[in-house]
Every structure is written in C-alpha cells, then in structure tokens.
N, C-alpha and C. Protein backbone atom coordinates (compact mmCIF):
# COMPACT_ATOMS: atom_id res chain seq x y z
N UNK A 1 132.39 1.43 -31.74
CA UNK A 1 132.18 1.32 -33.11
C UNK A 1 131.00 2.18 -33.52
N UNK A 2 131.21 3.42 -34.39
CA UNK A 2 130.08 3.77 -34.78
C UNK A 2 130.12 3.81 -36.26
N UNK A 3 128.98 3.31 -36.63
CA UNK A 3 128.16 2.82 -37.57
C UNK A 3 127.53 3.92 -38.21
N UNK A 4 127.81 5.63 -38.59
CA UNK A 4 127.31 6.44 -39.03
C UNK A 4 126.26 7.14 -38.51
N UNK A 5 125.53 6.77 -37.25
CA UNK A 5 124.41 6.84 -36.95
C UNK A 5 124.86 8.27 -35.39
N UNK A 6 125.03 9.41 -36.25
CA UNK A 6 125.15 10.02 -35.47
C UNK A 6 123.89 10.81 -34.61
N UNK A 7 122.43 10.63 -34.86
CA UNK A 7 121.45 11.27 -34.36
C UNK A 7 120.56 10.26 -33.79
N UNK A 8 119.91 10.41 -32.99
CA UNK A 8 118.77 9.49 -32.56
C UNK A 8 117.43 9.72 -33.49
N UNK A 9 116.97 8.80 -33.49
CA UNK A 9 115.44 8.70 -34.47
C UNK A 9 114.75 9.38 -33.85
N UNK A 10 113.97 9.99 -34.46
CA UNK A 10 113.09 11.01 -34.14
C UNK A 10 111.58 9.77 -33.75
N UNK A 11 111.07 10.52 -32.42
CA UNK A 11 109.60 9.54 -32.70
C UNK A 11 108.83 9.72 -34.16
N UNK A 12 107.79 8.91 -34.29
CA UNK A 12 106.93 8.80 -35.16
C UNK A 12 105.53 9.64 -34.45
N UNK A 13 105.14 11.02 -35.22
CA UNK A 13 104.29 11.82 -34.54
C UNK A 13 102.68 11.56 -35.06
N UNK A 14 102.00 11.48 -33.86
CA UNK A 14 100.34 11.10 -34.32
C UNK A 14 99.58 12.38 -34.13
N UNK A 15 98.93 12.57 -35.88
CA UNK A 15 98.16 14.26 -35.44
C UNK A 15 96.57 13.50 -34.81
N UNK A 16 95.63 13.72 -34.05
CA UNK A 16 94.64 13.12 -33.82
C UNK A 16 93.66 14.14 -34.12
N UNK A 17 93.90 15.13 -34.73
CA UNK A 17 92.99 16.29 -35.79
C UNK A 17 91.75 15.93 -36.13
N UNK A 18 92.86 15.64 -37.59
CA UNK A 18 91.19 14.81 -38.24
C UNK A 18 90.77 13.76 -37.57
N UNK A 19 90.94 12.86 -36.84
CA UNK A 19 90.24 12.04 -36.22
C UNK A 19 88.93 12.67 -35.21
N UNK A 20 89.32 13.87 -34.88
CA UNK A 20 88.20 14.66 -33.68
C UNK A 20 87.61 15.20 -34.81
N UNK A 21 87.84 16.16 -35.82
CA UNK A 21 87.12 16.62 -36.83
C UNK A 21 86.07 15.59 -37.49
N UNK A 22 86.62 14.34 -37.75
CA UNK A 22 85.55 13.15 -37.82
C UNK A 22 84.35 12.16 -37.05
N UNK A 23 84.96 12.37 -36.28
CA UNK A 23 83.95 12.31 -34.90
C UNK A 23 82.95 12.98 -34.47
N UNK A 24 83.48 14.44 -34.01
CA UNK A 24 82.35 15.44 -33.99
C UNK A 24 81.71 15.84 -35.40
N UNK A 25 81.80 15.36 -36.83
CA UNK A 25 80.86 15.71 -38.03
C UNK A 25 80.27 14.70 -37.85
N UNK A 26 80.54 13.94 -37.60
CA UNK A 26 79.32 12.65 -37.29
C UNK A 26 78.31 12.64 -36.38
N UNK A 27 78.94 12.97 -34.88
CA UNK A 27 78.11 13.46 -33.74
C UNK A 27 76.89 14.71 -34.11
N UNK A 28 77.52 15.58 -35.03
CA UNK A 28 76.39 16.59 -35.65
C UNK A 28 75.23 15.64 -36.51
N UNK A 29 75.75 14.99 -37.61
CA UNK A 29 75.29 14.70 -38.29
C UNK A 29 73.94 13.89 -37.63
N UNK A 30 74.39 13.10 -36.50
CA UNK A 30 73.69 11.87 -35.87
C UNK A 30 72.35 12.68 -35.11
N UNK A 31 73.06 13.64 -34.77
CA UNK A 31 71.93 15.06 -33.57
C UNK A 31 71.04 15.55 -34.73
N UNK A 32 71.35 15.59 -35.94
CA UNK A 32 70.34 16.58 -36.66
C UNK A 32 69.49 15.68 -37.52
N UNK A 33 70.06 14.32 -37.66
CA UNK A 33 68.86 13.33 -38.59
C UNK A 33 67.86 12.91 -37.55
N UNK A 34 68.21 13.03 -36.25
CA UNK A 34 66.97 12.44 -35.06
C UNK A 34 66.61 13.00 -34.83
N UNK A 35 66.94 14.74 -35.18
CA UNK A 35 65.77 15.85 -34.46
C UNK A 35 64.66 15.59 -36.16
N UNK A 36 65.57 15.58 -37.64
CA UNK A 36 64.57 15.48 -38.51
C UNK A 36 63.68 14.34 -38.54
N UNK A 37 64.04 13.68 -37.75
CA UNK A 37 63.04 12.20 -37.82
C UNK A 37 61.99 12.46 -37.23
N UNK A 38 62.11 13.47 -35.86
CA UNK A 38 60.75 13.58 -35.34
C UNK A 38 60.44 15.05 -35.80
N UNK A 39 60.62 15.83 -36.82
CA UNK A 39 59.84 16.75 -36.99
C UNK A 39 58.92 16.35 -38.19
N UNK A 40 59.34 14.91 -38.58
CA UNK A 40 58.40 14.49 -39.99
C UNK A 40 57.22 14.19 -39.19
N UNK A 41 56.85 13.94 -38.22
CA UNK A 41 55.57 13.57 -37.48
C UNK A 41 54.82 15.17 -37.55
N UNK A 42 53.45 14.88 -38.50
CA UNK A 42 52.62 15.92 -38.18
C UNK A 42 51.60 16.47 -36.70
N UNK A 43 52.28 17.45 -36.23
CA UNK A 43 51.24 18.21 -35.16
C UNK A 43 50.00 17.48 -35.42
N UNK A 44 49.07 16.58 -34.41
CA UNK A 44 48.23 16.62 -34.69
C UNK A 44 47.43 16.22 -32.86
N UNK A 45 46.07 16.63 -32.91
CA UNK A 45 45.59 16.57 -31.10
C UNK A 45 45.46 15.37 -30.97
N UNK A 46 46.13 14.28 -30.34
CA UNK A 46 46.16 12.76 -30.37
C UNK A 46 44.86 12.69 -29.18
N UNK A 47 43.83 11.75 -29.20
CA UNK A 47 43.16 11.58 -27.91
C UNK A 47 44.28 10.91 -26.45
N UNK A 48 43.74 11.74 -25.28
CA UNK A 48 44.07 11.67 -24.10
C UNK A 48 43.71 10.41 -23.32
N UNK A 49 44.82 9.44 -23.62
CA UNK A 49 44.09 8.20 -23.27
C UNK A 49 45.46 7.26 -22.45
N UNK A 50 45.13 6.70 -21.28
CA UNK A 50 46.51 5.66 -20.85
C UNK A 50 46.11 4.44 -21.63
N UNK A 51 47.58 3.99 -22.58
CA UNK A 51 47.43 3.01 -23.01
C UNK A 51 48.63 2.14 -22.91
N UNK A 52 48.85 1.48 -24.03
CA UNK A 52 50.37 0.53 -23.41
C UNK A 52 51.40 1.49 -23.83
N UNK A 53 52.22 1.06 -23.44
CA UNK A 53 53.81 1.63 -23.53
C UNK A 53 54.13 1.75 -24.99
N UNK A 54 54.73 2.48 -25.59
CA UNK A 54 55.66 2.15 -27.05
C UNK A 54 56.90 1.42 -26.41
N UNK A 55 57.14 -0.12 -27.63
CA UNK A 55 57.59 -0.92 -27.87
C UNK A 55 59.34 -0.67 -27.39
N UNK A 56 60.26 -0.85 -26.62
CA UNK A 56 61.27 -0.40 -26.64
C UNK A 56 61.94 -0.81 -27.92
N UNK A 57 61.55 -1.51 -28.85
CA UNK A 57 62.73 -1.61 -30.00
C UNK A 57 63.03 -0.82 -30.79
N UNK A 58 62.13 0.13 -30.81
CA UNK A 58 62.14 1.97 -31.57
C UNK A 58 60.86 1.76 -31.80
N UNK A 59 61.11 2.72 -33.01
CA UNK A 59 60.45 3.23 -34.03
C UNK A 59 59.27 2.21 -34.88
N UNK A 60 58.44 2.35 -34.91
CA UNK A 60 57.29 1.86 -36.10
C UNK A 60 58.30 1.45 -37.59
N UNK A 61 57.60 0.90 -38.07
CA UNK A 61 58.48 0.81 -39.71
C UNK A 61 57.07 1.46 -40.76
N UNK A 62 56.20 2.03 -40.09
CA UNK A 62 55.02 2.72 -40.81
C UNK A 62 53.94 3.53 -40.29
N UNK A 63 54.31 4.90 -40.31
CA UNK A 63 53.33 5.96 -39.17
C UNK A 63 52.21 6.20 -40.36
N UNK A 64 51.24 6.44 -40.12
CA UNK A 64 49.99 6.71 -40.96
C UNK A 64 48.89 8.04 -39.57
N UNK A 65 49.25 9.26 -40.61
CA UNK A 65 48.71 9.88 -39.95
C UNK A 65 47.20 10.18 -40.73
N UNK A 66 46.17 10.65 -39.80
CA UNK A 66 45.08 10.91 -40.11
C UNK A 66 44.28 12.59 -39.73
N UNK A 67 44.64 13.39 -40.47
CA UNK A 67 43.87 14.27 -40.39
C UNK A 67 42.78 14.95 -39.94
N UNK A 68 42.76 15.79 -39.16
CA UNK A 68 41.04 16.17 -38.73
C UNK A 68 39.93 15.88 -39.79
N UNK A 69 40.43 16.34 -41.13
CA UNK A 69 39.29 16.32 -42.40
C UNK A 69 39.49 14.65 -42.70
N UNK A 70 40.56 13.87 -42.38
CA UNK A 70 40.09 12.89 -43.02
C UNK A 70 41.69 12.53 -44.21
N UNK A 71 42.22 13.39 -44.03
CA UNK A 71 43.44 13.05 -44.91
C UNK A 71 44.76 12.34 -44.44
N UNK A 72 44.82 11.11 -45.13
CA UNK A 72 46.24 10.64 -44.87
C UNK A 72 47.58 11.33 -45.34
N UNK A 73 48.17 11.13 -44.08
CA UNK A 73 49.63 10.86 -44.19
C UNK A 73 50.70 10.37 -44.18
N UNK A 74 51.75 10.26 -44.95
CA UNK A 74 53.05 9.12 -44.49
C UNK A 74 54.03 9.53 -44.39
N UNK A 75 54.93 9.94 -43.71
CA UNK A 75 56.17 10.62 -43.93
C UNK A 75 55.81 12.74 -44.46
N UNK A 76 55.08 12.67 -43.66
CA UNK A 76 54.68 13.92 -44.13
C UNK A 76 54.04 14.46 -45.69
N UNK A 77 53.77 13.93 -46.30
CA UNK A 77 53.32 13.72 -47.58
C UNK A 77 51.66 12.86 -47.81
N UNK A 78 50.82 13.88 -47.97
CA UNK A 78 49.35 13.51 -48.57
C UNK A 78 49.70 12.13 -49.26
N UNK A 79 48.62 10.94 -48.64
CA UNK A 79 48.67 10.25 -49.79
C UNK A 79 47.00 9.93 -50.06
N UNK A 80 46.78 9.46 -51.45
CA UNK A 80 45.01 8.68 -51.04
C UNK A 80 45.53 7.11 -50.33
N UNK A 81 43.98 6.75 -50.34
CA UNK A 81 43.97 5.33 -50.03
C UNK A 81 44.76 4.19 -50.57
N UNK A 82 44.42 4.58 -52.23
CA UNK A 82 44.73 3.44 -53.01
C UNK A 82 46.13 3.20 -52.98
N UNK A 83 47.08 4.51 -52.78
CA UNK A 83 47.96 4.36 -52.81
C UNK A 83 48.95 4.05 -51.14
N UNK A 84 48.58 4.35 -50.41
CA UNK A 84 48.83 4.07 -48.68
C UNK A 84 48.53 2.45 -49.23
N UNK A 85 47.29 1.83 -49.72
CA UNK A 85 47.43 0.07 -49.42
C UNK A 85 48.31 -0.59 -50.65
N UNK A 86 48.76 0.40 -51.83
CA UNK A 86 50.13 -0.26 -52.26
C UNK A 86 51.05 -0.17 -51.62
N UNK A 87 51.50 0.64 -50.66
CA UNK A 87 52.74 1.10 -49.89
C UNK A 87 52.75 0.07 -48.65
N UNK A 88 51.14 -0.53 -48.10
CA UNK A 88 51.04 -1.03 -46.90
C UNK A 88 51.18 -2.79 -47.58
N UNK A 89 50.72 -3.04 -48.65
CA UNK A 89 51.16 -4.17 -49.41
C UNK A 89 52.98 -4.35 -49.70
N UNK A 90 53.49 -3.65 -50.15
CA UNK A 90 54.44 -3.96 -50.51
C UNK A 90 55.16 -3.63 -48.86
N UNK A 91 55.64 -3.15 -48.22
CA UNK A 91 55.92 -3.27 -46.47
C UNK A 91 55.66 -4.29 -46.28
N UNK A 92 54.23 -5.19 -46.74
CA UNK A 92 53.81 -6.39 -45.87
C UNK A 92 54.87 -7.24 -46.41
N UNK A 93 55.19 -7.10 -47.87
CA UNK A 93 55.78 -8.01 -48.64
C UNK A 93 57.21 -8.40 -47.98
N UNK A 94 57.45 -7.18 -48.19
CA UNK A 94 59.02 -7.13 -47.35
C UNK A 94 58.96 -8.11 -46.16
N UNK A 95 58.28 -7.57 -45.46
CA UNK A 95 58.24 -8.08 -43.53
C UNK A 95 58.64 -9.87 -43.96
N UNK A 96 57.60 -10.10 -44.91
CA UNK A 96 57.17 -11.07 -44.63
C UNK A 96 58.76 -12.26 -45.30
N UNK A 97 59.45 -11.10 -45.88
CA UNK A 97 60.59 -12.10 -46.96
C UNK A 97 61.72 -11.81 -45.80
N UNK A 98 61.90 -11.54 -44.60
CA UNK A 98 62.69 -10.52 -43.76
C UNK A 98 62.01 -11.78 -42.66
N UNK A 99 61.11 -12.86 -42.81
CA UNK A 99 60.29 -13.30 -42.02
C UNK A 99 60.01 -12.46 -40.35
N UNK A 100 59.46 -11.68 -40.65
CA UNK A 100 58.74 -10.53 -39.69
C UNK A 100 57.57 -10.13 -39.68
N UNK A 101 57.21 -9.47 -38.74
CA UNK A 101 55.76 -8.53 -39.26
C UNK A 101 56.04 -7.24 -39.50
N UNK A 102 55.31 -6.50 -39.99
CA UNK A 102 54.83 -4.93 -40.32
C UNK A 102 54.42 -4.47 -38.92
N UNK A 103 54.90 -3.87 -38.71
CA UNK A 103 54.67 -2.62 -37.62
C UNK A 103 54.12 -1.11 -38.04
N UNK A 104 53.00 -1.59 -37.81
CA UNK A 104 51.92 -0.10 -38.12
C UNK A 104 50.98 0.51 -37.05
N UNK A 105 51.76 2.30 -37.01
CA UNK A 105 51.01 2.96 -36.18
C UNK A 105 50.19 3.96 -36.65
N UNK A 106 49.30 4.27 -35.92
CA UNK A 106 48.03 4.99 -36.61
C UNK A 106 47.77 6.16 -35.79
N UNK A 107 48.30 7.04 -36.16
CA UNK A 107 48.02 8.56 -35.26
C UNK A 107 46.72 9.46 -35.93
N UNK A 108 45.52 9.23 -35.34
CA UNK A 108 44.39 9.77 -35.40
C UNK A 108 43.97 11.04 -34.59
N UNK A 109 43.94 12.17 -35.27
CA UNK A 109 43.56 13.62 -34.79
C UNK A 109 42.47 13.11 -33.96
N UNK A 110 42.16 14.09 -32.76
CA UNK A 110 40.96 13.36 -32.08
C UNK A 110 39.71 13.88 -32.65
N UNK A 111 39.88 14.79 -33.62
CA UNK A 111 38.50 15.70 -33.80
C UNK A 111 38.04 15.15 -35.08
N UNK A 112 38.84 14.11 -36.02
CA UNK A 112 39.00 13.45 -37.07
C UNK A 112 37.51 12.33 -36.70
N UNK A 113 36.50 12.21 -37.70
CA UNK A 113 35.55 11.57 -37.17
C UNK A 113 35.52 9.87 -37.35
N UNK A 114 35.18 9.40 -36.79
CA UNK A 114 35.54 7.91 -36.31
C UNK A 114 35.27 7.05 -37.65
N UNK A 115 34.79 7.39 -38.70
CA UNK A 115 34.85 6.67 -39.89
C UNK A 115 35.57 6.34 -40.80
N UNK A 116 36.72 7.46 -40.78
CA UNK A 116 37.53 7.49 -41.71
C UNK A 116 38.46 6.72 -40.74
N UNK A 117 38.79 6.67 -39.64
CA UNK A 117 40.16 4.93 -38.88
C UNK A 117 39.04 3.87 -39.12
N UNK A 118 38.17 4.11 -39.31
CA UNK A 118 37.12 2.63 -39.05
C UNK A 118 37.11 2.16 -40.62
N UNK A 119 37.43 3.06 -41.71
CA UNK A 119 37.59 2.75 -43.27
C UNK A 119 39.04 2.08 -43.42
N UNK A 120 40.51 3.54 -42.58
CA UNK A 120 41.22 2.57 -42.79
C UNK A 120 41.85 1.38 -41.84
N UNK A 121 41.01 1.02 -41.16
CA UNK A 121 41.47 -0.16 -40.42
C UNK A 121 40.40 -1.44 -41.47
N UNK A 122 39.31 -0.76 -41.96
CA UNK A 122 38.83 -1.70 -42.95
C UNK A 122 40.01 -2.43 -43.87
N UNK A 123 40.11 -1.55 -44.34
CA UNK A 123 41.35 -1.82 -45.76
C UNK A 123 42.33 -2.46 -44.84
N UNK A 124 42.87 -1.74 -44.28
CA UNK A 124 44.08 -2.67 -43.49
C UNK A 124 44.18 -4.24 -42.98
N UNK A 125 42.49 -4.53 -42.84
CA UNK A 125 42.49 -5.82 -42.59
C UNK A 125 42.24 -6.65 -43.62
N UNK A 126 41.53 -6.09 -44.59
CA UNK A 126 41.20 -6.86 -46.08
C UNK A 126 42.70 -7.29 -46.74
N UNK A 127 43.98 -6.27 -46.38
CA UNK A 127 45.57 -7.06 -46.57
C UNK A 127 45.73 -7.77 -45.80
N UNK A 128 45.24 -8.20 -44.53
CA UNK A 128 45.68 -9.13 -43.76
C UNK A 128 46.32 -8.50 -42.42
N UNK A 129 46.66 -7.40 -42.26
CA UNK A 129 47.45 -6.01 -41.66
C UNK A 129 46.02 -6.37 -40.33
N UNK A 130 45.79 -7.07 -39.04
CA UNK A 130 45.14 -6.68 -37.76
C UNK A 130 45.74 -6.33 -36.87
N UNK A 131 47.04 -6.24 -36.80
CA UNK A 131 47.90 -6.19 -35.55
C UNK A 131 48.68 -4.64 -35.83
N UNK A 132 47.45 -3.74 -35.54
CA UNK A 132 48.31 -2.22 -35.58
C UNK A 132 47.96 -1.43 -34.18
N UNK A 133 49.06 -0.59 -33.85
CA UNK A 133 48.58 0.13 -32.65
C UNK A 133 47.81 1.58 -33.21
N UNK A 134 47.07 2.72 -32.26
CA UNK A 134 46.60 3.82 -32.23
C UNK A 134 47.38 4.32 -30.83
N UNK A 135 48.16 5.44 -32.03
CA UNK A 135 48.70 6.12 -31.20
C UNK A 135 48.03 7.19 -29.81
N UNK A 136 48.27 7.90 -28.75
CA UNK A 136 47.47 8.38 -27.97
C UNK A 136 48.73 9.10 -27.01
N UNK A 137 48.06 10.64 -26.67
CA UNK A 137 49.19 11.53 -26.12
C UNK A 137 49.61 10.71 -24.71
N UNK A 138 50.31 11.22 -23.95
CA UNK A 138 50.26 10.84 -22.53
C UNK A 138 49.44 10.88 -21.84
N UNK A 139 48.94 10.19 -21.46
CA UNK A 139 47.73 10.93 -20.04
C UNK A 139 48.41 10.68 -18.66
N UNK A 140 48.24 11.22 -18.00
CA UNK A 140 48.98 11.25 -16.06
C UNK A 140 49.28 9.78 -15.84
N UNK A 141 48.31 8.65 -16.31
CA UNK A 141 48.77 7.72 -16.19
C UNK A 141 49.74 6.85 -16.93
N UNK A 142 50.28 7.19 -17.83
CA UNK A 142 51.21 7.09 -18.85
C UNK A 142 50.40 7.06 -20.90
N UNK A 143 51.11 6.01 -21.21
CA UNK A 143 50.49 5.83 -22.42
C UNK A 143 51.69 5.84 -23.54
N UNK A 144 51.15 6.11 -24.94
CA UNK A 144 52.08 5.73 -25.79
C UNK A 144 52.01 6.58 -27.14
C-alpha cells in the first residue's frame, strides 16, 4: 500500500556557524575587558615588601591610588579628597545594605611621602572604613 509517499524525509540540518561565531565574540570580548581592567591600574613604584597574599575572591571593590606628589586616584581618574570620601561613603553604604564590608586597597607610590596615606587613612577611619589593605610589589618572599 502506498500512501503517496514516494521520497524519504530528508534529515533536519544543524548549521553550528553562528553558534562558533558567538562563542568566539565573546571569548574576544571576555580577553579584552580583563586585559582593560588591569591597564586601569596606574604604573606606580609600590614598596618592596613580603606581605599577605591577595584575597582569592578577586578583585578589591575600591583601588585608591596615591601618587608620588600626593594625588589620588580611582579608576584612573584624579580625584580630591572630598570627593574619594563621598565615593568611599556611599560604597560603605552599599556594602553595608548587601550586608558586607567594603574592600579597600591602597596602592601607595613608595617615593609618595608618608603623610598624605597617614591623611588618607585619617579620613578613612573618621567613616568608620579600618579594615583596608596597602598594596606592595612582590618581594622573593612573596606578597600582594
């Protein structure tokens, strides 16, 4: 008995094209926001010191760099004071509605003179902010 069906069905064909085209724009994409993440960190001569390890959970949620002359930075961008302890206020705010802490690191040029981290670790504690690390290159014995 045939039933009209003189051809066999053709399979159903899978292009997997765009699926690799989507994959590898992502794989780019993923390689070039982590090389820009660490080129926002300013060059600066960290003191040569073994200290603890950086944290395996990543990244800081707040780098504060400090200048040889004395100038802050955040994300690559000059800021003053007044405005780094609205930025370090409102972070705290967050952490704290997120029930967390603020994670703040402090990368101090070594030639940068010891008053200006000793001003802003002042301010930093007058928010309540005591629990920050200082960053420091590798030394032979490790560090962070």
């Amino acid at each position: 008995m045939n039933l009209g069906r003189s051809k066999d069905m053709e399979e159903a064909g899978f292009d997997l094209t765009p699926m690799i085209d989507v994959v590898l724009l992502l794989i780019i994409f993923f390689m070039l926001t982590a090389q820009f993440a660490k080129s926002l960190n300013t060059p600066l001569d960290l003191p040569t010191e073994p200290g603890e390890r950086a944290p395996a959970g990543g990244e800081s949620e707040l780098v504060i760099d400090i200048l040889r002359d004395g100038t802050l930075r955040v994300e690559g961008n000059n800021v003053g004071i007044e405005r780094l302890m609205q930025m370090l206020a409102a972070d705290q705010n967050q952490a704290k509605a997120r029930s967390s802490r603020l994670d703040v690191l402090v990368r101090a040029d070594r030639r940068c003179p010891a008053a200006h981290l000793n001003g802003l670790a002042g301010q930093m504690a007058s928010l309540g902010i005591r629990d920050w690390r200082l960053a420091t290159a590798r030394a032979e014995g490790g560090g962070s």
